[in-house]
Protein backbone atom coordinates (compact mmCIF):
# COMPACT_ATOMS: atom_id res chain seq x y z
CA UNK A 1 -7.49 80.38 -24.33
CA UNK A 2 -9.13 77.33 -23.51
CA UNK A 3 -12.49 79.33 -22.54
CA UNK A 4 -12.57 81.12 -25.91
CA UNK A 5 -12.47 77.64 -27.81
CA UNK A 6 -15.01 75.88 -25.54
CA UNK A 7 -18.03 78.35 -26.89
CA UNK A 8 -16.89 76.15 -30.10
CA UNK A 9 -19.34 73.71 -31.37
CA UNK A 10 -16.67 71.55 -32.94
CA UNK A 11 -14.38 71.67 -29.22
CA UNK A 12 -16.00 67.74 -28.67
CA UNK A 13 -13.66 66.34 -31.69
CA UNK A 14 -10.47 68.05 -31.79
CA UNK A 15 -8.41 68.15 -28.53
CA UNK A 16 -7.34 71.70 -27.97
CA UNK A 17 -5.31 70.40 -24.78
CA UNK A 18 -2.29 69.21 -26.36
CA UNK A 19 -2.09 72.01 -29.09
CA UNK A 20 -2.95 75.15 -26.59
CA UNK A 21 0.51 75.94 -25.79
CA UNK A 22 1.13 75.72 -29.81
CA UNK A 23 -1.51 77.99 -31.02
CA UNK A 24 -0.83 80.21 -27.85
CA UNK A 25 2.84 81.24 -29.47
CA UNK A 26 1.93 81.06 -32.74
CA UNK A 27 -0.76 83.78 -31.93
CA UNK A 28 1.72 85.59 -29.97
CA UNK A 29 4.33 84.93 -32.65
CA UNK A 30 2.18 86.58 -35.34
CA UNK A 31 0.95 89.46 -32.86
CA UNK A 32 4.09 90.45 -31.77
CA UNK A 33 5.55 90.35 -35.63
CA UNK A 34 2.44 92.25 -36.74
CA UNK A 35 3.21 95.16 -34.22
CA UNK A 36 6.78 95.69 -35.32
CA UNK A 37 6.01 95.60 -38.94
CA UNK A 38 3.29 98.22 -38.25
CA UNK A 39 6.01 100.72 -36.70
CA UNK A 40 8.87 99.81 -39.32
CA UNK A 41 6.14 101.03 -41.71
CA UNK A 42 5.22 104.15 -39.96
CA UNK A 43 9.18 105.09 -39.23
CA UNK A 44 10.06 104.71 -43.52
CA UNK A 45 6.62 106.39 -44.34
CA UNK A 46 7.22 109.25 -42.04
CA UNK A 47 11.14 109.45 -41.60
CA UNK A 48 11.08 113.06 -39.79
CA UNK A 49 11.10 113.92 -36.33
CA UNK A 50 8.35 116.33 -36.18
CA UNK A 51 6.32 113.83 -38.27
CA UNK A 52 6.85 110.97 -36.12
CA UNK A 53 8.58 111.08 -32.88
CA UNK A 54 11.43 108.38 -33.45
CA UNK A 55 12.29 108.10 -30.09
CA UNK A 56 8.80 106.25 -29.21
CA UNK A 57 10.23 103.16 -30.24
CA UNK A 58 11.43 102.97 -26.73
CA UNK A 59 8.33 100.96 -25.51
CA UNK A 60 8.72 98.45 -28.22
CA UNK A 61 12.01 97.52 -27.83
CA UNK A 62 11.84 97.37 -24.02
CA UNK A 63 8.68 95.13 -24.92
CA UNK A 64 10.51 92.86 -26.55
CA UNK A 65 13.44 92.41 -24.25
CA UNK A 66 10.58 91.54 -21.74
CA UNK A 67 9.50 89.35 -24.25
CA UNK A 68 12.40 87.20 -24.84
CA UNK A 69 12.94 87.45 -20.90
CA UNK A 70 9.65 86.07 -20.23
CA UNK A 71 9.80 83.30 -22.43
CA UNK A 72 12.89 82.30 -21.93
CA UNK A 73 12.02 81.05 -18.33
CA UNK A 74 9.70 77.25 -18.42
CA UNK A 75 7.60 76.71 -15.87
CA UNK A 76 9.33 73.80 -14.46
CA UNK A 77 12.31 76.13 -13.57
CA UNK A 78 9.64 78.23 -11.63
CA UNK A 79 8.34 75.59 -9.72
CA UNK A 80 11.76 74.41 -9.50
CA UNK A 81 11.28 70.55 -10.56
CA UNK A 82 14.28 71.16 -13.10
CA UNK A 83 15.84 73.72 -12.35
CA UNK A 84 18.81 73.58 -9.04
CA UNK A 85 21.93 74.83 -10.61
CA UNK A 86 22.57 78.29 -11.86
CA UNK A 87 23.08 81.53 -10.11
CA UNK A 88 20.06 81.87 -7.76
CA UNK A 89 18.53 78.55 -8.70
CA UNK A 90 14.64 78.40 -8.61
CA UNK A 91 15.21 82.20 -6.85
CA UNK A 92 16.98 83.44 -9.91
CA UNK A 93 14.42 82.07 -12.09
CA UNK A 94 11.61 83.84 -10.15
CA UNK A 95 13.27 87.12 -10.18
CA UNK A 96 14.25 87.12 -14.09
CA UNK A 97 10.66 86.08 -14.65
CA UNK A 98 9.54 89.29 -12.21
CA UNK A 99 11.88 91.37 -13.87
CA UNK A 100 10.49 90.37 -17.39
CA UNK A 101 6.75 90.88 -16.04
CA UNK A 102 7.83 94.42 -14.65
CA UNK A 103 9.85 95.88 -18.02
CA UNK A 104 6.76 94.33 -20.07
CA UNK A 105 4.34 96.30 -18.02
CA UNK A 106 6.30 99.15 -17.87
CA UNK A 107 6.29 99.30 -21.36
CA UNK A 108 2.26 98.90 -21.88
CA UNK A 109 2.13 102.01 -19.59
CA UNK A 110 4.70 104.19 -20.93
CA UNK A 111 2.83 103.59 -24.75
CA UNK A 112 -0.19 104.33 -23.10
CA UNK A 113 1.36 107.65 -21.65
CA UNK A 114 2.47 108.24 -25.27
CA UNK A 115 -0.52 107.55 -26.67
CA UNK A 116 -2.64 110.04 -24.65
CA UNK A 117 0.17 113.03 -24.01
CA UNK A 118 1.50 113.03 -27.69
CA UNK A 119 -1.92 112.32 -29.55
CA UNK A 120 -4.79 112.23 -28.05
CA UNK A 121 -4.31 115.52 -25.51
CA UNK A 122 -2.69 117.33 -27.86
CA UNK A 123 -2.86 121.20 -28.15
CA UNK A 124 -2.48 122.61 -31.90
């Protein structure tokens, strides 16, 4: 983010380095709400099956478990400076935070597959 705000004239006189991390997840925040409103809306506008395929809203719930399982890991308990007891320690951090990465990528793919099997390639 902080390349996208340095093409800004005004970047000299406000100090984006203390607010990134705060504009970063309110983005996020409002992206993420944004997506699920979209498909709440789509689901009550078409409520049957062979309208829309229910069952797609797979990817976005395993998205957002990925979500919360990202976020809910700081970087200090990555690197380990605050972070010694628990299960695994700084191990069990780093493999929660893997697992998160690989359920929130798996989900971007299988939406893609989606996407291009049940709309895009489709045979009527």
């Amino acid at each position: 983010m902080s390349g996208f705000l340095e093409g800004l004239r005004c970047s000299e006189c406000i100090d984006w380095g203390e607010k990134r991390n705060t504009i970063a997840s309110i983005a996020a925040g409002v992206l993420f709400f944004t997506g699920w409103w979209i498909i709440i809306d789509a689901a009550v506008i078409y409520p049957r099956m062979d309208e829309f395929n229910h069952s797609y809203h797979a990817c976005g719930v395993i998205a957002t478990v990925a979500f919360l399982m990202i976020n809910a890991v700081s970087n200090g308990q990555v690197r380990g400076d605050s972070y010694s007891e628990g299960c695994l320690g700084q191990t069990g951090a780093r493999i929660w935070l893997f697992i998160g990465f690989m359920l929130a990528f798996g989900s971007l793919i299988a939406s893609m597959w989606i996407l291009f099997g049940g709309y895009v390639a489709k045979e009527n």
